[in-house]
Protein backbone atom coordinates (compact mmCIF):
# COMPACT_ATOMS: atom_id res chain seq x y z
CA UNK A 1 -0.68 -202.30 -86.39
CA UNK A 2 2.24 -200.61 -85.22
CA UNK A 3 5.60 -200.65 -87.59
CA UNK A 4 8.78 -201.85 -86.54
CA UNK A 5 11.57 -199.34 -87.25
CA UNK A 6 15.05 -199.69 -87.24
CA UNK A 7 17.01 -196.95 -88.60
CA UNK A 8 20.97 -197.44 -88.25
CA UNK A 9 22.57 -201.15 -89.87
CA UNK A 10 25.20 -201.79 -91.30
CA UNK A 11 26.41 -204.02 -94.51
CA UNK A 12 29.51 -205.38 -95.80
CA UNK A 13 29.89 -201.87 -97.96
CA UNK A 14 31.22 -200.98 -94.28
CA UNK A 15 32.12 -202.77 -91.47
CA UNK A 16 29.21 -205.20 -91.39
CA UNK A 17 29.26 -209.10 -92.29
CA UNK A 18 26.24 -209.71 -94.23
CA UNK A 19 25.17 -208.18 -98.10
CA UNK A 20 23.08 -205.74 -98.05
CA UNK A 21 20.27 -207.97 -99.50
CA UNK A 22 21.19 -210.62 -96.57
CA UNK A 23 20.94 -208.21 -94.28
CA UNK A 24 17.11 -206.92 -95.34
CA UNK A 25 16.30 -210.74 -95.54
CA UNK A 26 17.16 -210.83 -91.63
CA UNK A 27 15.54 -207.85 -90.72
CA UNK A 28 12.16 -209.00 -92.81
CA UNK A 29 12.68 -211.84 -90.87
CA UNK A 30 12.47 -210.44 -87.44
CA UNK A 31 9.51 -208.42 -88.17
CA UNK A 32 11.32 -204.95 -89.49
CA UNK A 33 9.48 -202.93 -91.64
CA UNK A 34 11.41 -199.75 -91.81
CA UNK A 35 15.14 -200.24 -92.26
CA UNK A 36 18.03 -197.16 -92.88
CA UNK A 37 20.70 -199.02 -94.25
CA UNK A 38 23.32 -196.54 -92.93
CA UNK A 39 27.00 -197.92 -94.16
CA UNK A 40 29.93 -196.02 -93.06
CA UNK A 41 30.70 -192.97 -95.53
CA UNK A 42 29.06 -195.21 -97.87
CA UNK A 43 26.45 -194.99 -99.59
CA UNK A 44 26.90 -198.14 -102.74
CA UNK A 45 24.95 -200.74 -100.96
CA UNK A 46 21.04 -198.99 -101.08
CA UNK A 47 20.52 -200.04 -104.25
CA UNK A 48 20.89 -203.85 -103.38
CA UNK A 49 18.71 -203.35 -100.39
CA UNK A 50 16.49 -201.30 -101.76
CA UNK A 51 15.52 -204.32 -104.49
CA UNK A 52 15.66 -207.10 -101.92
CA UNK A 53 13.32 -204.84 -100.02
CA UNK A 54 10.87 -204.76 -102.58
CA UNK A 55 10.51 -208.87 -102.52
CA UNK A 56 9.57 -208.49 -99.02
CA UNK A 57 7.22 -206.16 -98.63
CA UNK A 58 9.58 -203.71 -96.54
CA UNK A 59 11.00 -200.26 -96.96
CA UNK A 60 14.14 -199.22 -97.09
CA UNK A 61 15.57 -195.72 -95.78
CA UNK A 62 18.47 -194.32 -97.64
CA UNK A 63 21.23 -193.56 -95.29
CA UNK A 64 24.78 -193.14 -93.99
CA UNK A 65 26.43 -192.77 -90.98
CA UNK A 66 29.25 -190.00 -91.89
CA UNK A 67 32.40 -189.55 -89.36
CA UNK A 68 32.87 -186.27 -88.03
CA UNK A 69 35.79 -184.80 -86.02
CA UNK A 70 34.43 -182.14 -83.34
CA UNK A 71 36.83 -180.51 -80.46
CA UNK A 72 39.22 -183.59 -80.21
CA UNK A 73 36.33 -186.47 -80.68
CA UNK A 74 35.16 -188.39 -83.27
CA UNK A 75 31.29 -188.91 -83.53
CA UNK A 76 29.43 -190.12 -86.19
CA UNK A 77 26.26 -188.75 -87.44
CA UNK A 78 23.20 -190.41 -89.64
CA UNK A 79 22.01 -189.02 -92.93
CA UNK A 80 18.44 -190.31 -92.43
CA UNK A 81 16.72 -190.28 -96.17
CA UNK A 82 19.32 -188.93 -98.39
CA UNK A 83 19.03 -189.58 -102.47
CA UNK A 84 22.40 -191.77 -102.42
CA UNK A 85 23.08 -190.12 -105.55
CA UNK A 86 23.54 -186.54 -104.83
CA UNK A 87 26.70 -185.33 -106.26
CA UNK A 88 27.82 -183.34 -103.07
CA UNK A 89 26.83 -185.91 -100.96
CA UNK A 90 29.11 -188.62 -102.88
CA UNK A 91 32.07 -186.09 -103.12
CA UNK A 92 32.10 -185.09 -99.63
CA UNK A 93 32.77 -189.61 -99.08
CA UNK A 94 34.82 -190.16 -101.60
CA UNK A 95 37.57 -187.83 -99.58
CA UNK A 96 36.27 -190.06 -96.56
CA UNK A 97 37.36 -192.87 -98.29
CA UNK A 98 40.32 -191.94 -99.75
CA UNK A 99 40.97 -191.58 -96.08
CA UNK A 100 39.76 -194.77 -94.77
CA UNK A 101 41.98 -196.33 -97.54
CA UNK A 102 45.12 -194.65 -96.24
CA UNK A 103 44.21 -194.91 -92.58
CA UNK A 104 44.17 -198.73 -93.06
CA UNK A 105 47.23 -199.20 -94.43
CA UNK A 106 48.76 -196.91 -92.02
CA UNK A 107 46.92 -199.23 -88.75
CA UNK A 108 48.54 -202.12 -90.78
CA UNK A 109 51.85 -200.83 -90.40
CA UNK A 110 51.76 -199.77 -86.91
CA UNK A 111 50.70 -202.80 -86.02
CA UNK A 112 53.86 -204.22 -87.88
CA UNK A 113 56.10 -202.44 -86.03
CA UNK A 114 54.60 -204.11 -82.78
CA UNK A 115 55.05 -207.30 -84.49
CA UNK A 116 51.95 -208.55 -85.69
CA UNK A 117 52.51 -209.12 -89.17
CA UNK A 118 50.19 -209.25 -92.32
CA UNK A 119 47.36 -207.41 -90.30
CA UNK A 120 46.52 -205.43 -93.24
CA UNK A 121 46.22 -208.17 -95.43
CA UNK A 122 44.44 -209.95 -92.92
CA UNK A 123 41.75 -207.14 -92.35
CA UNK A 124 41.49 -206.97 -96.38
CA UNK A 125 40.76 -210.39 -96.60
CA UNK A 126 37.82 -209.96 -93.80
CA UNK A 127 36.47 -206.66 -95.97
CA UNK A 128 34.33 -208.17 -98.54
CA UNK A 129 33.62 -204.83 -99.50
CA UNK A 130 34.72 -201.30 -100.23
CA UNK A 131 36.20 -200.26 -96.97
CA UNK A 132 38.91 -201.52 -94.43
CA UNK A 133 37.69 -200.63 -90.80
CA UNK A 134 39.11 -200.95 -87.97
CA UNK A 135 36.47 -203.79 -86.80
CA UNK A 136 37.74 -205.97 -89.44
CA UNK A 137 41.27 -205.23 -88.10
CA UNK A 138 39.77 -206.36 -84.41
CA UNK A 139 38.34 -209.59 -85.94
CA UNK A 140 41.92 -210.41 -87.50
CA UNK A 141 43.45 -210.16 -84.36
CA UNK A 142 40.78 -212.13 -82.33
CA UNK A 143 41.10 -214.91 -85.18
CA UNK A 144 44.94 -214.99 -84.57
CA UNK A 145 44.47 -214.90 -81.10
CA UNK A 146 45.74 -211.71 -79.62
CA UNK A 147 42.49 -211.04 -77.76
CA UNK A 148 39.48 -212.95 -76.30
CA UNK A 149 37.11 -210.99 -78.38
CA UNK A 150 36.88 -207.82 -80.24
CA UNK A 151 36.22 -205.16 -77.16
CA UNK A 152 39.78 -206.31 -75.75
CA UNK A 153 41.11 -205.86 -79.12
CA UNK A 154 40.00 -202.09 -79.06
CA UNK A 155 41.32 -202.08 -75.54
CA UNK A 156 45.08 -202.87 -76.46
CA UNK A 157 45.59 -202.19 -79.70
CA UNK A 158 43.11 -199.73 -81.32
CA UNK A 159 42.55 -196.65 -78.72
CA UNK A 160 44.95 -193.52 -78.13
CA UNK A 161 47.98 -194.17 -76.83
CA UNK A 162 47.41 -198.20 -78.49
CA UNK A 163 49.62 -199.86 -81.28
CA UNK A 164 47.00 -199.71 -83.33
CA UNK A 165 45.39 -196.08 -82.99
CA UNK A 166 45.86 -194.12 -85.99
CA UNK A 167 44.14 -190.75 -84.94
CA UNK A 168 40.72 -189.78 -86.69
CA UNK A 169 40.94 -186.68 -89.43
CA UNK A 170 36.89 -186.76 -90.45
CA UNK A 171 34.79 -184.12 -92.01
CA UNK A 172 33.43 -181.37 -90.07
CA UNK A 173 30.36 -180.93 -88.65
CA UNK A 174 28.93 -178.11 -90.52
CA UNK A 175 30.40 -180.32 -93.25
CA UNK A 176 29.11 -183.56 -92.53
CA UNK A 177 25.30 -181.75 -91.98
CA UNK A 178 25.65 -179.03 -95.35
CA UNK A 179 25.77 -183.04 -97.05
CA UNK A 180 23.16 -184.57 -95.56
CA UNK A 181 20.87 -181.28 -96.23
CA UNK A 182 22.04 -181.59 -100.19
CA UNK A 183 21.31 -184.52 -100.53
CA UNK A 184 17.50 -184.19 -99.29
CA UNK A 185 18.04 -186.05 -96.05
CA UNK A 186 17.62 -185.72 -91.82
CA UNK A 187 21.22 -185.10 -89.91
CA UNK A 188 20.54 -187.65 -86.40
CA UNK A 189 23.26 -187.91 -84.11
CA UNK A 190 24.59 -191.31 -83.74
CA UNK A 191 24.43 -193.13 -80.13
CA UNK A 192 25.21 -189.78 -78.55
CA UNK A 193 25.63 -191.76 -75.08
CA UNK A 194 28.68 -194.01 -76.82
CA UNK A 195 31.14 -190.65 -77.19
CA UNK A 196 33.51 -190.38 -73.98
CA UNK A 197 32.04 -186.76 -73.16
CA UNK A 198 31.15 -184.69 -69.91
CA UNK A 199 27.62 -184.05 -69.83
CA UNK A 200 28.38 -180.39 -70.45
CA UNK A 201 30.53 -181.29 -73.78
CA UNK A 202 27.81 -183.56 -74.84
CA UNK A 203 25.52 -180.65 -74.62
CA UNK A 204 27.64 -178.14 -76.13
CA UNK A 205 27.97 -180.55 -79.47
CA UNK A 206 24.27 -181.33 -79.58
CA UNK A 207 23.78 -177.34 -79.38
CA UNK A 208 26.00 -176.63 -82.44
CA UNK A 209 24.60 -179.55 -84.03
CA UNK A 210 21.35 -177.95 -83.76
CA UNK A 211 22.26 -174.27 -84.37
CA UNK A 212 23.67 -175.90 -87.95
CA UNK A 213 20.72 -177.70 -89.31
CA UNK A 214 20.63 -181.11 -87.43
CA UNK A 215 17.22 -182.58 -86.97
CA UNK A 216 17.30 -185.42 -84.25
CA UNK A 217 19.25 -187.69 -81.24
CA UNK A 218 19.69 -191.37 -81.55
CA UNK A 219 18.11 -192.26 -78.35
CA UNK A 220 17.40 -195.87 -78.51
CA UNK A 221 20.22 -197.46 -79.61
CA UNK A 222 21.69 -200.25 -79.24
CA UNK A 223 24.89 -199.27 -77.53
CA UNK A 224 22.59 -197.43 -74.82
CA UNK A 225 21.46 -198.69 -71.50
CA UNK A 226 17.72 -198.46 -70.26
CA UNK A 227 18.64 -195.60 -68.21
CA UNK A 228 20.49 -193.97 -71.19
CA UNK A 229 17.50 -194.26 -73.22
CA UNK A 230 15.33 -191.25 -70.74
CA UNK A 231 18.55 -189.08 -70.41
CA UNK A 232 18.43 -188.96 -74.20
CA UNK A 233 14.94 -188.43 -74.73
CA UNK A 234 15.51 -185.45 -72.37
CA UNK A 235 18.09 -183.96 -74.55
CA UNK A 236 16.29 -184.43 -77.68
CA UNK A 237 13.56 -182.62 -75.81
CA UNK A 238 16.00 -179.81 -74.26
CA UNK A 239 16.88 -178.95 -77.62
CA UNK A 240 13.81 -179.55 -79.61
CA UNK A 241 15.32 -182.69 -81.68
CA UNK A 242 13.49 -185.33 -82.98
CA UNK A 243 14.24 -189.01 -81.78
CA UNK A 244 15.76 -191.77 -83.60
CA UNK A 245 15.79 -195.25 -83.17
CA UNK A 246 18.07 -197.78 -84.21
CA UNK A 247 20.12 -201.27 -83.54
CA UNK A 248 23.83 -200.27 -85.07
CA UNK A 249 23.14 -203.41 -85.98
CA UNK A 250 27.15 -204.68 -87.70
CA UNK A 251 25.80 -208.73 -88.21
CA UNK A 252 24.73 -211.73 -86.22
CA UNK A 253 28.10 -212.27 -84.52
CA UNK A 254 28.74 -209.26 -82.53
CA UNK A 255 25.11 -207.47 -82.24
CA UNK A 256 24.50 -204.65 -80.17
CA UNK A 257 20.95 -205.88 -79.98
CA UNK A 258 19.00 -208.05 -82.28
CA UNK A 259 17.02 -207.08 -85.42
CA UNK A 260 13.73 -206.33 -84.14
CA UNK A 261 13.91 -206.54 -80.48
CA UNK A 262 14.46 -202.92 -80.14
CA UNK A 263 12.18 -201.05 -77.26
CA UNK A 264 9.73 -198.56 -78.27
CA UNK A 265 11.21 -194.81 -78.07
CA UNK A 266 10.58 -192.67 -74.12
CA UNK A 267 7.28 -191.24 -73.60
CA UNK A 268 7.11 -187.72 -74.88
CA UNK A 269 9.42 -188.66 -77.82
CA UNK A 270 8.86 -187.19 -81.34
CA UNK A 271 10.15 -189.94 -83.49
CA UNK A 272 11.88 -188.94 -86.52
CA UNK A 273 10.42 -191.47 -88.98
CA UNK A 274 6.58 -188.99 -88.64
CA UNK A 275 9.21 -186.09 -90.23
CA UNK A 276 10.21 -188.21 -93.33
């Protein structure tokens, strides 16, 4: 029998809306039996899902999606299998979230100026956990009615040149990967086909990410079209990466796609989970 993997999720130790334990329930549910629980810069929920993965006969990967600023973009890159206790690994998010904390205030008060008061309060009150994000600031403002739903809310208020937009100051990459590598763990770049990149540019930052020690390309994912999926699979194989599979699942409001309905990787694919 074949396993079901999914290897990026997220809990409400980031921007996600279910516990880490109700989030391995769902996934054990749909037929998962591999799950990376990969919270933003965080890395405090594995130990819940790690015991609520026990009761169900699943496994859990260790993980974390860790933002990166590279020439001008943000991207976001998994740490596939890390020990969630390595001391460089927790230092290098702490200063993440130190940032995160003062980035959220600072959204809150642009938004202020626009006139939409008590936004940070509001996205606070949405954060059952750790972090502030700027998804909980989108589901504040769809819940007071300034957008439709939460893409329109990124659309007016939370791009560049948007009330909202507070620009990114992340780790950097050799950063972000030196660690993952501490810490034991697989560097995969997150839904590569998501960043708002040339073809060249996307190429150029899966090169570097390569030439420092990263191991594989998200190519299923669900923020990827069918076609995106094969153009992918042909840069993971253009640059001798391994490829990675997973949902981004955030909860069962706003899913990119379903626990357990994702497709199986390209032919020709080396998946990442036969690396572990």
């Amino acid at each position: 029998m074949s396993l079901k993997y999914d290897l990026h999720s997220h809990s409400t130790v980031s921007d996600g809306t279910l516990t880490p334990a109700q989030l391995v329930n769902l996934a054990a549910d749909a037929g998962v039996n591999v799950l990376a629980l990969t919270d933003h810069d965080n890395v405090s929920g594995v130990a819940e899902a790690s015991a609520a993965a026990e009761e169900r006969d699943m496994r859990i990967v260790p993980g974390v999606e860790i933002s990166v600023s590279w020439n001008g973009h943000t991207v976001h890159i998994l740490g596939l299998n890390v020990d969630p206790e390595n001391p460089i690994l927790r230092q290098g998010l702490q200063a993440l979230c130190d940032y995160r904390h003062w980035r959220a205030r600072e959204i809150g008060r642009r938004l202020g100026r626009k006139g939409i008061g008590n936004a940070y309060e509001g996205a606070c009150e949405l954060a059952t956990g750790a972090l502030v994000g700027r998804l909980h600031f989108a589901r504040f403002l769809v819940q007071q009615g300034y957008a439709k739903d939460i893409k329109e809310v990124f659309r007016k208020f939370l791009v560049a040149g948007k009330p909202g937009y507070v620009c990114g100051d992340w780790a950097a990459l050799d950063e972000a990967l030196g660690w993952i590598e501490a810490a034991g763990g697989m560097a995969v770049i997150a839904h590569p086909a998501r960043y708002n990149m040339t073809r060249g540019k996307l190429r150029r930052l899966i090169g570097e990410f390569r030439e420092l020690g990263g191991r594989g390309l998200e190519v299923v994912s669900g923020s990827h079209s069918k076609d995106e999926y094969f153009t992918m699979a042909r840069h993971a194989k253009d640059f001798g990466l391994l490829s990675s599979a997973g949902s981004d699942f955030h909860g069962p409001e706003n899913p990119w796609v379903n626990l357990g309905k994702l497709p199986e990787l390209p032919p020709g694919c080396d998946p990442v989970w036969k690396h572990f």
